[in-house]
PDB file of N, CA and C in Angstrom:
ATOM      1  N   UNK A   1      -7.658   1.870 -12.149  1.00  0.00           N
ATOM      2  CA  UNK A   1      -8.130   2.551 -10.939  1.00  0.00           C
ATOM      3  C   UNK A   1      -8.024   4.061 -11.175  1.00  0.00           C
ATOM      4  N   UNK A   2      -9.108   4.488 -11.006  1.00  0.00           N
ATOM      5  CA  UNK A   2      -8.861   6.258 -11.184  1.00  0.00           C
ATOM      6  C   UNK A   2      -8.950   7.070 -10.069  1.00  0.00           C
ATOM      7  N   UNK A   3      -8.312   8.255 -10.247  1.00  0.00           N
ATOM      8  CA  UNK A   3      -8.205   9.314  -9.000  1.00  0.00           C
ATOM      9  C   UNK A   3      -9.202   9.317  -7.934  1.00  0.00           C
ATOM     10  N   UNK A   4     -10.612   8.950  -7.858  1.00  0.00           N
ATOM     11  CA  UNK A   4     -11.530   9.238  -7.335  1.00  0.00           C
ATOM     12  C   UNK A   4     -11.855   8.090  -6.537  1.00  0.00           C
ATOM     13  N   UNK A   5     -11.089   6.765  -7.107  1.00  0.00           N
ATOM     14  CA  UNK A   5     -11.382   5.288  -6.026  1.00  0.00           C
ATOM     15  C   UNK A   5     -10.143   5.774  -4.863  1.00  0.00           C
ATOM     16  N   UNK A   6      -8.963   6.027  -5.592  1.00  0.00           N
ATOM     17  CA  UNK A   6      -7.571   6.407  -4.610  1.00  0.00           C
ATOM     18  C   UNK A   6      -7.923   7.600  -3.594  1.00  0.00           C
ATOM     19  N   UNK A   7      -9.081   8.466  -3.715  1.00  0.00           N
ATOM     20  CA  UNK A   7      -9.203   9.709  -2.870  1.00  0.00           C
ATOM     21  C   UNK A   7      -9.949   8.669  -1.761  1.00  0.00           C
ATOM     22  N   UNK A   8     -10.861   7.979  -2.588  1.00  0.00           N
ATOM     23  CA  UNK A   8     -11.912   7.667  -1.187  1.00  0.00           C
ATOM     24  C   UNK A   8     -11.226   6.600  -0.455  1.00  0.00           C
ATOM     25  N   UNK A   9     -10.715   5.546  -0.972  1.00  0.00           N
ATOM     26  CA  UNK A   9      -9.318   4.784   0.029  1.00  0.00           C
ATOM     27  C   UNK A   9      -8.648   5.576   0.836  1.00  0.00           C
ATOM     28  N   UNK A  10      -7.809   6.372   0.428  1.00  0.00           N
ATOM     29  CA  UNK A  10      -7.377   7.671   1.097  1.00  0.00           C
ATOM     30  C   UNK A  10      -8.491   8.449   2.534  1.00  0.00           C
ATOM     31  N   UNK A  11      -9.053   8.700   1.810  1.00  0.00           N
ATOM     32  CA  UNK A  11      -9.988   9.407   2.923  1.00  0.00           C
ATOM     33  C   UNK A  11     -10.742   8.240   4.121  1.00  0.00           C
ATOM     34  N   UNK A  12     -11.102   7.206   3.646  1.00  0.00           N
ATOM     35  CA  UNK A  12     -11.328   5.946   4.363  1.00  0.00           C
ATOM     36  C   UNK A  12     -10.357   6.078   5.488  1.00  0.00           C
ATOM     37  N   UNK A  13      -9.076   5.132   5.007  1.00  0.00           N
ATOM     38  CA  UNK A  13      -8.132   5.583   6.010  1.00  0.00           C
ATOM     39  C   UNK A  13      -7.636   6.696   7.425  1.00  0.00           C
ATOM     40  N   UNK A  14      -7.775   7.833   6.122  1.00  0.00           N
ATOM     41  CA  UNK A  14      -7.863   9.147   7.043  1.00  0.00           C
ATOM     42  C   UNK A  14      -8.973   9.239   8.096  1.00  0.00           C
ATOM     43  N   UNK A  15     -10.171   8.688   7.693  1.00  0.00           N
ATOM     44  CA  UNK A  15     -11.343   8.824   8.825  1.00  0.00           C
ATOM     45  C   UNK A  15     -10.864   7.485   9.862  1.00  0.00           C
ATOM     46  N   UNK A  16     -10.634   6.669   9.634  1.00  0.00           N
ATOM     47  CA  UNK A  16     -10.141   5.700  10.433  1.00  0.00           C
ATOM     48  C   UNK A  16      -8.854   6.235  11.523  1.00  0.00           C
ATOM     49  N   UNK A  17      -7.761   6.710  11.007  1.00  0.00           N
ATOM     50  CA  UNK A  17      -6.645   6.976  12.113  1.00  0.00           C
ATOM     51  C   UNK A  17      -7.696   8.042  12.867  1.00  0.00           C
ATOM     52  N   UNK A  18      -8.420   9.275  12.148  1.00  0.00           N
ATOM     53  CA  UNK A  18      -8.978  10.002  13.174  1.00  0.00           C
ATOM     54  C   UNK A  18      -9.819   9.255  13.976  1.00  0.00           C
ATOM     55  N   UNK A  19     -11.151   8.582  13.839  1.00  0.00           N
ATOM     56  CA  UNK A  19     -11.691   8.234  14.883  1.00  0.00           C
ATOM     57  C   UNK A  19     -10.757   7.181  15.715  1.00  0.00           C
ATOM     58  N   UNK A  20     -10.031   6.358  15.402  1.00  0.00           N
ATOM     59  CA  UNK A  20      -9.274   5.892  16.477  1.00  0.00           C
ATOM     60  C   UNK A  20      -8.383   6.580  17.379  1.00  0.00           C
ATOM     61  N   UNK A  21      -7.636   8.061  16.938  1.00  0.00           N
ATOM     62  CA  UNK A  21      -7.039   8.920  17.722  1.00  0.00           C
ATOM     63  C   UNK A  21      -8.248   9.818  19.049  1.00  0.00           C
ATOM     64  N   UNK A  22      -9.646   9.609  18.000  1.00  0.00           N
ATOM     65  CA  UNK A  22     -10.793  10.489  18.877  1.00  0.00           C
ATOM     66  C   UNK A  22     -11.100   9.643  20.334  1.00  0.00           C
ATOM     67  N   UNK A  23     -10.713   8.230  19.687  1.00  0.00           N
ATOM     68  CA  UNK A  23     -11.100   6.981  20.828  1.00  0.00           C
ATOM     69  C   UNK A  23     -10.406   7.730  22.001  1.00  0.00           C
ATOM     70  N   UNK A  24      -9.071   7.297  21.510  1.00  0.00           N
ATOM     71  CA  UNK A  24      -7.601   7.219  22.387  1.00  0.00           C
ATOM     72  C   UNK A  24      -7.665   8.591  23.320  1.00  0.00           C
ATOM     73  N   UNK A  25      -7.863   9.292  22.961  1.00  0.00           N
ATOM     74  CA  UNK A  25      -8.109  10.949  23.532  1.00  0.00           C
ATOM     75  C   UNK A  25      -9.049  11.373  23.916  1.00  0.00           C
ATOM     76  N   UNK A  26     -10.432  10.286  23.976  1.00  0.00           N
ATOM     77  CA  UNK A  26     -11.364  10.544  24.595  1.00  0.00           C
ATOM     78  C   UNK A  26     -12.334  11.800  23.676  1.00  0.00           C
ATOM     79  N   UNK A  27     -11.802  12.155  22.297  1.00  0.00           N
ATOM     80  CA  UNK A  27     -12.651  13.362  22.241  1.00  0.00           C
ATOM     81  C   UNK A  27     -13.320  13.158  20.858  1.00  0.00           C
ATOM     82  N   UNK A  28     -14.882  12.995  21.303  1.00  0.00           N
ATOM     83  CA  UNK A  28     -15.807  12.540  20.746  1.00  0.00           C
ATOM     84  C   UNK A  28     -16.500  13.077  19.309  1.00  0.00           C
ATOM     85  N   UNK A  29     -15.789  14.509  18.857  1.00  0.00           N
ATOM     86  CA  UNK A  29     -15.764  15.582  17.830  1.00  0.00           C
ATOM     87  C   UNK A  29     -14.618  14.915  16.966  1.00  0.00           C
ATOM     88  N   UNK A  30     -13.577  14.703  17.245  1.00  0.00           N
ATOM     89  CA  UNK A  30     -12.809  13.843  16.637  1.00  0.00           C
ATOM     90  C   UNK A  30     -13.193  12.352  15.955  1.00  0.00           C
ATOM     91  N   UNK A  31     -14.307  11.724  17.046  1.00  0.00           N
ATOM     92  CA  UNK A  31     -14.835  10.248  16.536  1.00  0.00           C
ATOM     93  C   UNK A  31     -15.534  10.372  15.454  1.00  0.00           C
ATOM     94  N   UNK A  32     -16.163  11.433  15.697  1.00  0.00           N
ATOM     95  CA  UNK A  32     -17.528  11.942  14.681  1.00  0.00           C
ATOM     96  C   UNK A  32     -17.237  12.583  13.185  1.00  0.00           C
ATOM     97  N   UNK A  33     -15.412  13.041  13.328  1.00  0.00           N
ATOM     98  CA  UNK A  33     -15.217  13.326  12.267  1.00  0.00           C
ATOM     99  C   UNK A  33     -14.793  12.590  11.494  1.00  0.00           C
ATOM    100  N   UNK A  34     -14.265  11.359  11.838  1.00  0.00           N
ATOM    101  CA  UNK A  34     -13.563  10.156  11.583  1.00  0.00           C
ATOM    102  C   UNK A  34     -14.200   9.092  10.929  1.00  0.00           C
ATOM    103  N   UNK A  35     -15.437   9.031  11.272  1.00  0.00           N
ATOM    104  CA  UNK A  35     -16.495   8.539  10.902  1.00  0.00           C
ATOM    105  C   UNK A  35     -17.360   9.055   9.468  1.00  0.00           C
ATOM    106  N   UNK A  36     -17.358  10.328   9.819  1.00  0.00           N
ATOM    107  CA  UNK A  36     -17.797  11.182   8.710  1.00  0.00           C
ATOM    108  C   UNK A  36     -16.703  11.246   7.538  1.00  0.00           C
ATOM    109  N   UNK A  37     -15.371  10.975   7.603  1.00  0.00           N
ATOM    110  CA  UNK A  37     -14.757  11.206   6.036  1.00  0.00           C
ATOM    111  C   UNK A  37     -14.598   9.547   6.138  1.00  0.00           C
ATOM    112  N   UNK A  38     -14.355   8.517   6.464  1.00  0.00           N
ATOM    113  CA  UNK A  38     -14.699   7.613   6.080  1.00  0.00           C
ATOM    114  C   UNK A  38     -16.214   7.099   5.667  1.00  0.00           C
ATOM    115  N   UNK A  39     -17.199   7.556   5.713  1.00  0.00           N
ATOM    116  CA  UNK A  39     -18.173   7.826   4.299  1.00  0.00           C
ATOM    117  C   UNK A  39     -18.153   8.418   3.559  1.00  0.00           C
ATOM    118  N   UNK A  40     -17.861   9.711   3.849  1.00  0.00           N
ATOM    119  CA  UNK A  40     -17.295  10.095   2.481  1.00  0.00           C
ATOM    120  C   UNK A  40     -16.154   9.565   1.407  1.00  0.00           C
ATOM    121  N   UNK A  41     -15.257   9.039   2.155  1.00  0.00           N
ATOM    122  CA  UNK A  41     -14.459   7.803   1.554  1.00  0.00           C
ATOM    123  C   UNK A  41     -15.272   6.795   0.851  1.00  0.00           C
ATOM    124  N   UNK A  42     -16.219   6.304   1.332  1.00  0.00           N
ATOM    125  CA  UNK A  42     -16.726   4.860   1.060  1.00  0.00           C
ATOM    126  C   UNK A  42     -17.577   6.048  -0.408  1.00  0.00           C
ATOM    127  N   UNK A  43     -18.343   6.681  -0.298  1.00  0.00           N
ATOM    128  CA  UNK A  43     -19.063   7.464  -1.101  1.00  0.00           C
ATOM    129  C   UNK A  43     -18.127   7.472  -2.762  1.00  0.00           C
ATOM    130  N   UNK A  44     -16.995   8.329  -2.292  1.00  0.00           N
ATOM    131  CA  UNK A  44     -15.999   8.592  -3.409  1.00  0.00           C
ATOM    132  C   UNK A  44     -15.659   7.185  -4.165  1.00  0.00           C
ATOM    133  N   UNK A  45     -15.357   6.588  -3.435  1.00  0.00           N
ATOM    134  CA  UNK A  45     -14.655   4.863  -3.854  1.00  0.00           C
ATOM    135  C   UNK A  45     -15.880   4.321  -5.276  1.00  0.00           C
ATOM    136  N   UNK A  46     -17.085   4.457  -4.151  1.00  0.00           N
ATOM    137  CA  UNK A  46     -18.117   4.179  -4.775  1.00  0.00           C
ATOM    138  C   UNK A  46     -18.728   4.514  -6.305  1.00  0.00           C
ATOM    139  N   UNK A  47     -18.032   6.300  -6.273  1.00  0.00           N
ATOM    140  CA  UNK A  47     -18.399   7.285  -7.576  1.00  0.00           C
ATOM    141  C   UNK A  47     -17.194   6.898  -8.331  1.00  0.00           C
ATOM    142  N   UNK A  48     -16.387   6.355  -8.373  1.00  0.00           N
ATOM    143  CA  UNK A  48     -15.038   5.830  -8.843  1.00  0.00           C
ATOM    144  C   UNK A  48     -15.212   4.493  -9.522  1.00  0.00           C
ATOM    145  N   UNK A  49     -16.112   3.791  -8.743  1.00  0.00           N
ATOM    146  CA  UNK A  49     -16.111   2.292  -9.154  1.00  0.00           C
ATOM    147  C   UNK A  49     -17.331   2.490 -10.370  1.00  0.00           C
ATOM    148  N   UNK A  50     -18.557   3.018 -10.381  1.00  0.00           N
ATOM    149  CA  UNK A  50     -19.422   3.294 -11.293  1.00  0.00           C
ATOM    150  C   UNK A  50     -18.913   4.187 -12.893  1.00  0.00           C
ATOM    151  N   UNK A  51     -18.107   4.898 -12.217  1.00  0.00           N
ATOM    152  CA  UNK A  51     -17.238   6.029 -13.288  1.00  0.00           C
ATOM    153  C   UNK A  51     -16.263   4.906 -14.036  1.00  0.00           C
ATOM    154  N   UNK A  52     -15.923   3.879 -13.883  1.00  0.00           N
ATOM    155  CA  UNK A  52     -15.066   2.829 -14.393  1.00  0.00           C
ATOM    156  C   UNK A  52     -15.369   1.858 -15.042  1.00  0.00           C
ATOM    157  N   UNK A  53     -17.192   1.917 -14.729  1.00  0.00           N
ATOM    158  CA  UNK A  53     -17.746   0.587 -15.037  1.00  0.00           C
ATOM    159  C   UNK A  53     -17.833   1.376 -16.619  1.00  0.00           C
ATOM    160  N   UNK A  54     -18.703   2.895 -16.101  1.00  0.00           N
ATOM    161  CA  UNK A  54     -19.217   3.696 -17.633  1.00  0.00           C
ATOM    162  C   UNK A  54     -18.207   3.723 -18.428  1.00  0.00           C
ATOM    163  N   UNK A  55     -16.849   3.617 -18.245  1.00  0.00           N
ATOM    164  CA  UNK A  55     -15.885   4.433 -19.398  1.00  0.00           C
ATOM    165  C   UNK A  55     -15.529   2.898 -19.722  1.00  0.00           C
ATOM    166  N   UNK A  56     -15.573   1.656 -19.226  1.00  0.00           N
ATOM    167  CA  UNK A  56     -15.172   0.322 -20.035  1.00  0.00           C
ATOM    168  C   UNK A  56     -15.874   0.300 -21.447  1.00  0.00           C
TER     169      UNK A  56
END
């Protein structure tokens, strides 16, 4: 597993507690950001899993 699958897990996560805190608090800039680094999560994971396939 290399640095770049662990960022986007990471960031997955991170967009997840935020949009669920954006829920909880009602504030909808928060949902939107939450949302947004969990694709970018899913994105990274993604450039991680291809980068792993090339270097086998």
């Amino acid at each position: 597993m290399n640095k770049d699958k662990v960022k986007g897990s990471v960031d997955q996560v991170k967009g997840e507690l935020k949009e669920q805190w954006g829920r909880l608090t009602d504030d909808q800039s928060q949902v939107a950001e939450g949302k947004m680094d969990k694709a970018k999560g899913k994105l990274k994971e993604g450039y991680g899993e291809v980068k792993d396939k090339l270097t086998d």
